[in-house]
N, C-alpha and C. Protein backbone atom coordinates (compact mmCIF):
# COMPACT_ATOMS: atom_id res chain seq x y z
N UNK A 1 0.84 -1.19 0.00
CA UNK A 1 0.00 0.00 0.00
C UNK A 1 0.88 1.24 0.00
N UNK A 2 0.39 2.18 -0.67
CA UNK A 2 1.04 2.99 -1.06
C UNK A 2 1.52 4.49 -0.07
N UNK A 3 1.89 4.98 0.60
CA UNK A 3 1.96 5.69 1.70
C UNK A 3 1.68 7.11 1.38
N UNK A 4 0.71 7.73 2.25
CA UNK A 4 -0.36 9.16 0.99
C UNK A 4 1.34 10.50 1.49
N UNK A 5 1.59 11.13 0.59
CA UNK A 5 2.19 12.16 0.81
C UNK A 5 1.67 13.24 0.36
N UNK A 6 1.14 14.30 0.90
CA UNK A 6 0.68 15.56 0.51
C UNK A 6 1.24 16.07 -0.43
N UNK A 7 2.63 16.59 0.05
CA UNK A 7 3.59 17.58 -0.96
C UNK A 7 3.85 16.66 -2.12
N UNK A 8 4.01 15.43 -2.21
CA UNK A 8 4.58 14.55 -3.71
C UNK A 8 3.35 15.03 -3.97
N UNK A 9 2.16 14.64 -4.04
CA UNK A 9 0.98 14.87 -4.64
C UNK A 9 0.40 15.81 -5.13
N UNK A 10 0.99 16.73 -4.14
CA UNK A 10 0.38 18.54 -4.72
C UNK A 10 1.33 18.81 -5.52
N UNK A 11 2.32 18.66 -5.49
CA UNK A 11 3.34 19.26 -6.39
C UNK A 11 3.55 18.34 -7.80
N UNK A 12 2.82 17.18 -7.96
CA UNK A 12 2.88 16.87 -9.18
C UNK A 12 1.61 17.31 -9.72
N UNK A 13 0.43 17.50 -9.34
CA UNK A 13 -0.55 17.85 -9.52
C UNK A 13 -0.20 19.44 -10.17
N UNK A 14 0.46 20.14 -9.62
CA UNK A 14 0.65 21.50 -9.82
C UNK A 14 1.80 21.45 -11.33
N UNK A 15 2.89 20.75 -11.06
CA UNK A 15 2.99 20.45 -12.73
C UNK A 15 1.94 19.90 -13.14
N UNK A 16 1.39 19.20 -13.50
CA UNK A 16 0.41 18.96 -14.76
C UNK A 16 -0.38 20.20 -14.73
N UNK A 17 -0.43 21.17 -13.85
CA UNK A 17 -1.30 22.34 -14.27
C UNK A 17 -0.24 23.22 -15.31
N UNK A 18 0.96 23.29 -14.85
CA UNK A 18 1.62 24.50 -15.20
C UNK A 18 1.88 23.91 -16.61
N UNK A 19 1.96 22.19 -17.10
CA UNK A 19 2.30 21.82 -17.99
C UNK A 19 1.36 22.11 -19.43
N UNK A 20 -0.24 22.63 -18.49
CA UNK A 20 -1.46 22.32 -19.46
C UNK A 20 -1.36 24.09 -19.15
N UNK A 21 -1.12 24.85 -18.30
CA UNK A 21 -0.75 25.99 -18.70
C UNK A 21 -0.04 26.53 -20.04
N UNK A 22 1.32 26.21 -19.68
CA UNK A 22 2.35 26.35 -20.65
C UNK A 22 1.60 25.88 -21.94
N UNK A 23 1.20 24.70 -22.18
CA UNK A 23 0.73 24.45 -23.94
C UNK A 23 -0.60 25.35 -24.21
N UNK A 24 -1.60 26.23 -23.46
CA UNK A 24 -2.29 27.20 -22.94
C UNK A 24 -1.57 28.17 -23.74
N UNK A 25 -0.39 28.54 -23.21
CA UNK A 25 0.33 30.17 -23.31
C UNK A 25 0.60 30.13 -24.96
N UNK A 26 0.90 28.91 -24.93
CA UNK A 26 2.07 28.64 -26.68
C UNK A 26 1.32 28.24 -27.81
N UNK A 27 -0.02 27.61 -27.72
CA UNK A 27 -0.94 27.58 -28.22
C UNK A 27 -1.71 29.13 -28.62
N UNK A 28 -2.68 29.37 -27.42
CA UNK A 28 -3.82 30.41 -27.63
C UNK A 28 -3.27 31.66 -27.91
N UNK A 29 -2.10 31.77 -26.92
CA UNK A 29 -1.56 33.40 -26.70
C UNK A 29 -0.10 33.79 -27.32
N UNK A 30 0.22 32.68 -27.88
CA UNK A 30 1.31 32.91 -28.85
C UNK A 30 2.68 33.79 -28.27
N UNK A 31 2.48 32.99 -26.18
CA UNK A 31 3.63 33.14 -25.90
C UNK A 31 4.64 32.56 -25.37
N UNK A 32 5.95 32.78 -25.42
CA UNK A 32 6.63 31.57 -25.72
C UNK A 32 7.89 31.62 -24.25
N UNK A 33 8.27 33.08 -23.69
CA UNK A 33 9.21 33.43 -23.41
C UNK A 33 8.97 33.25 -21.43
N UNK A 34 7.94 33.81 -20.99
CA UNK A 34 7.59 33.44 -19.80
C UNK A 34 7.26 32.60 -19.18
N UNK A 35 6.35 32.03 -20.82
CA UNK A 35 5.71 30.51 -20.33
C UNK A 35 6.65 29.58 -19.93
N UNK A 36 7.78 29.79 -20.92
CA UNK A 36 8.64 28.78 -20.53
C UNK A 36 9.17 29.13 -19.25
N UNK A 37 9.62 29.71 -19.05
CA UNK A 37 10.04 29.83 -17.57
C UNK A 37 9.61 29.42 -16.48
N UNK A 38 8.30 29.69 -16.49
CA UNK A 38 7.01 29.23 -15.68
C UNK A 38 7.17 27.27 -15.49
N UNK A 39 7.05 27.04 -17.13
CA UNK A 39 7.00 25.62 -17.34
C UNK A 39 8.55 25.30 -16.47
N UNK A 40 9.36 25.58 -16.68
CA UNK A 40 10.77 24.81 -15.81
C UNK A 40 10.68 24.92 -14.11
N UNK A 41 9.78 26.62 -13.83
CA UNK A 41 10.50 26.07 -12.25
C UNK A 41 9.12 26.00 -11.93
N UNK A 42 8.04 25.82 -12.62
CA UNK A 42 6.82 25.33 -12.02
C UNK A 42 6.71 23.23 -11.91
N UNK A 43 7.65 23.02 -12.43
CA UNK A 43 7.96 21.58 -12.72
C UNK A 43 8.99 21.02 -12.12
N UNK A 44 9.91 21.92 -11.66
CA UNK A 44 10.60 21.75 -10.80
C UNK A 44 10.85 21.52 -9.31
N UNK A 45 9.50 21.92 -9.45
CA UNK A 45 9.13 21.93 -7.67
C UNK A 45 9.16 20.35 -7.40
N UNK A 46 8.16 19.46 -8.20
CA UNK A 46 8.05 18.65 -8.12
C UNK A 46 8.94 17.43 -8.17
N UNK A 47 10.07 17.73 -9.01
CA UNK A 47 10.96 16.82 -9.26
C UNK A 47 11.73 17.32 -7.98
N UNK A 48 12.42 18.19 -7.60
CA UNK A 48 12.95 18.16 -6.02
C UNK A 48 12.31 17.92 -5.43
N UNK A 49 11.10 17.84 -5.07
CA UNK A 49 10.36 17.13 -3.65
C UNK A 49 10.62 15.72 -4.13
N UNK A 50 10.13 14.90 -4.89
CA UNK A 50 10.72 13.35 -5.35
C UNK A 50 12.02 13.07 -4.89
N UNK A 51 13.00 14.29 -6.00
CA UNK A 51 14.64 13.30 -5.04
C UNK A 51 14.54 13.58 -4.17
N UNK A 52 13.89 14.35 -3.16
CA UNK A 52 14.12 14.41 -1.57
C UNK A 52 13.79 13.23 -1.09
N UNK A 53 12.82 12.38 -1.85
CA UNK A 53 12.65 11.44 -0.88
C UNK A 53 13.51 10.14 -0.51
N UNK A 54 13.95 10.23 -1.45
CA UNK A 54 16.12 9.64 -2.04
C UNK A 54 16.86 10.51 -1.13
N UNK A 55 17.04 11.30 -0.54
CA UNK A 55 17.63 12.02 -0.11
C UNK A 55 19.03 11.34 0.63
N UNK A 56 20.24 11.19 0.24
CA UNK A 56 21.19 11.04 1.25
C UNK A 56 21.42 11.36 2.40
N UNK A 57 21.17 12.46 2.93
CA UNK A 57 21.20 12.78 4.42
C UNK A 57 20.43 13.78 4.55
N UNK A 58 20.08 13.93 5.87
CA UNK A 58 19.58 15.23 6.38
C UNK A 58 19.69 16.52 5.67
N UNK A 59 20.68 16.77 5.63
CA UNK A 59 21.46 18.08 4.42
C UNK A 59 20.71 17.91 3.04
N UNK A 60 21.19 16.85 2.64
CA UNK A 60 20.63 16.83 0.98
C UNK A 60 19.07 17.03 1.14
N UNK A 61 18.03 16.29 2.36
CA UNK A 61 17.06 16.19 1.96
C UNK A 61 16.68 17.59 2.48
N UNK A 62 17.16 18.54 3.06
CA UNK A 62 17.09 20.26 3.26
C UNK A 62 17.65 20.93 2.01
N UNK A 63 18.18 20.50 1.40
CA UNK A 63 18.60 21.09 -0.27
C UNK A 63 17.78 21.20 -1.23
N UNK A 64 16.74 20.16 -1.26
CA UNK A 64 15.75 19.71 -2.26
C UNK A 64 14.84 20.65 -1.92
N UNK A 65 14.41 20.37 -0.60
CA UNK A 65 13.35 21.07 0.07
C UNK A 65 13.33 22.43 -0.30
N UNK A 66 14.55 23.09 0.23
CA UNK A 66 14.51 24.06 -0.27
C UNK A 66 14.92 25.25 -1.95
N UNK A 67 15.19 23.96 -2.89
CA UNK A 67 15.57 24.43 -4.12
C UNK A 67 13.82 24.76 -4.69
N UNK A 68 13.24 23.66 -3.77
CA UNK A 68 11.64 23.39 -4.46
C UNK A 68 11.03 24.62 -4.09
N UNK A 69 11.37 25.35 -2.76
CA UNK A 69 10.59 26.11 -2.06
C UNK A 69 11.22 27.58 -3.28
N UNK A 70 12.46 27.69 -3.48
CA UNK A 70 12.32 28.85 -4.13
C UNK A 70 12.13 28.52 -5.70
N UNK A 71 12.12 27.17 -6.10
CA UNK A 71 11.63 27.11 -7.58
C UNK A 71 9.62 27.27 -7.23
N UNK A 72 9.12 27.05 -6.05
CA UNK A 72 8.02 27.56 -6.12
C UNK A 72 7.74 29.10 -5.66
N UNK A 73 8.19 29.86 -5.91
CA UNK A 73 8.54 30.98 -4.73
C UNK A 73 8.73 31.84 -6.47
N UNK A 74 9.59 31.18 -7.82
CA UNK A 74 10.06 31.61 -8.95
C UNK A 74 8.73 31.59 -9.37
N UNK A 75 8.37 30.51 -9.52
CA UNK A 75 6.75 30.45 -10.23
C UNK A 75 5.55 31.16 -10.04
N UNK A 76 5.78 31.76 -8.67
CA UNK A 76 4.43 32.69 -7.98
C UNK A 76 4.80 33.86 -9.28
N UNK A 77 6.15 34.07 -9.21
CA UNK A 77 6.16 35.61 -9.60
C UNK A 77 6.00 35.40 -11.40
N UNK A 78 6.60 34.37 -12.15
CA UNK A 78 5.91 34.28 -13.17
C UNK A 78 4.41 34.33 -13.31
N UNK A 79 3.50 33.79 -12.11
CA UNK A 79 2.09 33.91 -12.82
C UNK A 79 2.19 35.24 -12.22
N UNK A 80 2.68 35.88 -11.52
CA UNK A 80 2.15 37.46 -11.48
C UNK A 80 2.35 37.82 -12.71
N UNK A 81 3.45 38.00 -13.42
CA UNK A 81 3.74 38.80 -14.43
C UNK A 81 3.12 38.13 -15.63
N UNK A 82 2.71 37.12 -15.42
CA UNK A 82 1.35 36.79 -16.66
C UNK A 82 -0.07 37.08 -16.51
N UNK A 83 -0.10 37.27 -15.43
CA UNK A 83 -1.00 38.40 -14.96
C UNK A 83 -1.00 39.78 -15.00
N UNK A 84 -0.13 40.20 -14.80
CA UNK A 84 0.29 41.69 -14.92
C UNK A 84 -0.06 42.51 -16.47
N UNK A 85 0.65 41.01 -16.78
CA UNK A 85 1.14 41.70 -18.59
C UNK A 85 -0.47 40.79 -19.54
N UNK A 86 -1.52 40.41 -18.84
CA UNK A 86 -3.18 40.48 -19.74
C UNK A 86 -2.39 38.60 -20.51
N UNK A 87 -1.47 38.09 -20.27
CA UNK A 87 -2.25 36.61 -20.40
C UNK A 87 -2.64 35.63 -20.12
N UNK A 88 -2.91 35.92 -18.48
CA UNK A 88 -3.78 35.75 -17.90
C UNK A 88 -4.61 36.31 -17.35
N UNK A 89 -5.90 35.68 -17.12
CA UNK A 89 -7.06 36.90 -16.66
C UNK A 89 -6.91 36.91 -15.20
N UNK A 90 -7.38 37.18 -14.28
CA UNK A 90 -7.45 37.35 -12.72
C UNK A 90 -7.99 36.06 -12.15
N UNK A 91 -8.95 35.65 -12.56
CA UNK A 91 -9.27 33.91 -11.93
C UNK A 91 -8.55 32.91 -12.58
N UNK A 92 -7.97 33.26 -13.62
CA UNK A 92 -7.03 32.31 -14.36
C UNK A 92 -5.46 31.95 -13.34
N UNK A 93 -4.80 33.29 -13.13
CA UNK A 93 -3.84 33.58 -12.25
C UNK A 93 -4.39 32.82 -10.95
N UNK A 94 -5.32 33.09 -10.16
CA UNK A 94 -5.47 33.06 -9.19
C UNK A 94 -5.67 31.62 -8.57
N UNK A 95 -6.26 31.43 -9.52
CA UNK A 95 -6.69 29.20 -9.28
C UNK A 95 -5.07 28.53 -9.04
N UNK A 96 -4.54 29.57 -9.83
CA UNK A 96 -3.13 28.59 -10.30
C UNK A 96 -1.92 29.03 -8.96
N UNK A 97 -2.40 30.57 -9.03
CA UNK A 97 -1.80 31.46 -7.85
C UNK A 97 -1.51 30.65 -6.31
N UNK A 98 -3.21 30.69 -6.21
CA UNK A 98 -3.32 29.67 -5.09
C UNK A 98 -2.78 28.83 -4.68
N UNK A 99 -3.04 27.41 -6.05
CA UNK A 99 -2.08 26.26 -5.70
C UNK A 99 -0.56 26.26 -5.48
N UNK A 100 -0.01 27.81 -6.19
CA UNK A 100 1.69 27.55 -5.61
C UNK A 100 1.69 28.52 -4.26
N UNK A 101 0.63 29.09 -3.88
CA UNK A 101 1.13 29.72 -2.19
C UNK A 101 0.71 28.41 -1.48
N UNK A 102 -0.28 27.18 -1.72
CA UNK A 102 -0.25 26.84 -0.65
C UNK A 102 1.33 25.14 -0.56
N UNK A 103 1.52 25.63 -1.73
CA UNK A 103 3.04 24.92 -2.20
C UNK A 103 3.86 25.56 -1.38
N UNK A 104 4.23 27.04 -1.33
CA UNK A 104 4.79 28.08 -0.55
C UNK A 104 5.22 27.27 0.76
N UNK A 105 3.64 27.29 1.32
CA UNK A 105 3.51 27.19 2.75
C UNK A 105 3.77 26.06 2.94
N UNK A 106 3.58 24.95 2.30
CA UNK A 106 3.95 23.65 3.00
C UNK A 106 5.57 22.67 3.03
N UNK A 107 6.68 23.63 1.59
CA UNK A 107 7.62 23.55 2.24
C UNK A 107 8.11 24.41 2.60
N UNK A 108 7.53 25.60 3.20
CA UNK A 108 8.25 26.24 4.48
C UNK A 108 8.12 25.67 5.56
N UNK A 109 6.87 25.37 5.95
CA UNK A 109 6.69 24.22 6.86
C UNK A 109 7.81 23.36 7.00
N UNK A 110 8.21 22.85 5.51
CA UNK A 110 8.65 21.30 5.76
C UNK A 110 10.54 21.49 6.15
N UNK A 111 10.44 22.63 5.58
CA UNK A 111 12.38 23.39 5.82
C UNK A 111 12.25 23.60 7.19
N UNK A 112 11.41 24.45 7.56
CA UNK A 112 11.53 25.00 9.08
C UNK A 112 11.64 23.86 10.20
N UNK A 113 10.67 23.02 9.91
CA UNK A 113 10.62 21.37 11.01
C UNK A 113 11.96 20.98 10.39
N UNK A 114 12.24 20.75 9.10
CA UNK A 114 13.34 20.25 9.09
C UNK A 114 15.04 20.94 9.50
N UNK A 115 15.03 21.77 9.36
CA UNK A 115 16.32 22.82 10.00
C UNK A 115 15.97 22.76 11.50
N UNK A 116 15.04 22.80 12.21
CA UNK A 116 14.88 23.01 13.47
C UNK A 116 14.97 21.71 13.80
N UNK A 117 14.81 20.73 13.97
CA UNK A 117 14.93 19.41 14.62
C UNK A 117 16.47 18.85 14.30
C-alpha cells in the first residue's frame, strides 16, 4: 500500500497544471518566453520534492526542500507577471496562484521542522 504524501501529490498535480498551462500560453496566446520559464521552475518543484525522498542525508534532503521552495517561490512571480502583462485573466492567475502559495507554505513548513529538529 502505497503511503499518501501531501507535498509529492500537490506538487505533481501543480505540474500537470503549469504543464497544461504552458501548452495554454504557446498555443492560444502565442507566448513563448515566460511561459517557458514558468513551465521549468513550475515543474521543478516537483521533481525536487521526489529526489528528496532519495535524499542522502539530512542536508541533501534540506537542499531539495529548499531548491523546491524557491523554484516555487520563482513560479508565484511568473504567474504574477502573466497576470500583470493580460495573459492571464485574474481567476485564471489566481486558481493557479493559489495552488503555488499553498506549495509556498507547505515547504516552508517542511524546511523549518526540518532545520529546526
Amino acid at each position: 500500500m502505497k503511503k499518501e504524501n501531501p507535498i509529492l501529490d500537490k506538487s505533481k498535480a501543480f505540474a500537470i497544471r503549469i504543464v497544461n498551462l504552458y501548452n495554454y500560453l504557446k498555443t492560444d496566446k502565442s507566448e513563448y518566453v515566460m511561459s517557458k520559464q514558468l513551465l521549468r521552475s513550475g515543474t521543478s518543484i516537483g521533481a525536487n520534492v521526489r529526489e528528496s525522498v532519495y535524499a542522502q542525508s539530512r542536508a541533501d534532503f534540506l537542499s531539495k526542500m529548499y531548491i523546491a521552495l524557491k523554484e516555487a517561490n520563482e513560479s508565484a512571480y511568473w504567474i504574477e507577471i502573466l497576470e500583470d502583462t493580460k495573459y492571464l485573466t485574474p481567476p485564471q492567475a489566481k486558481s493557479i496562484h493559489d495552488d503555488c502559495t499553498e506549495l509556498i507554505k507547505i515547504l516552508s513548513s517542511i524546511t523549518n521542522t526540518a532545520k529546526n529538529s
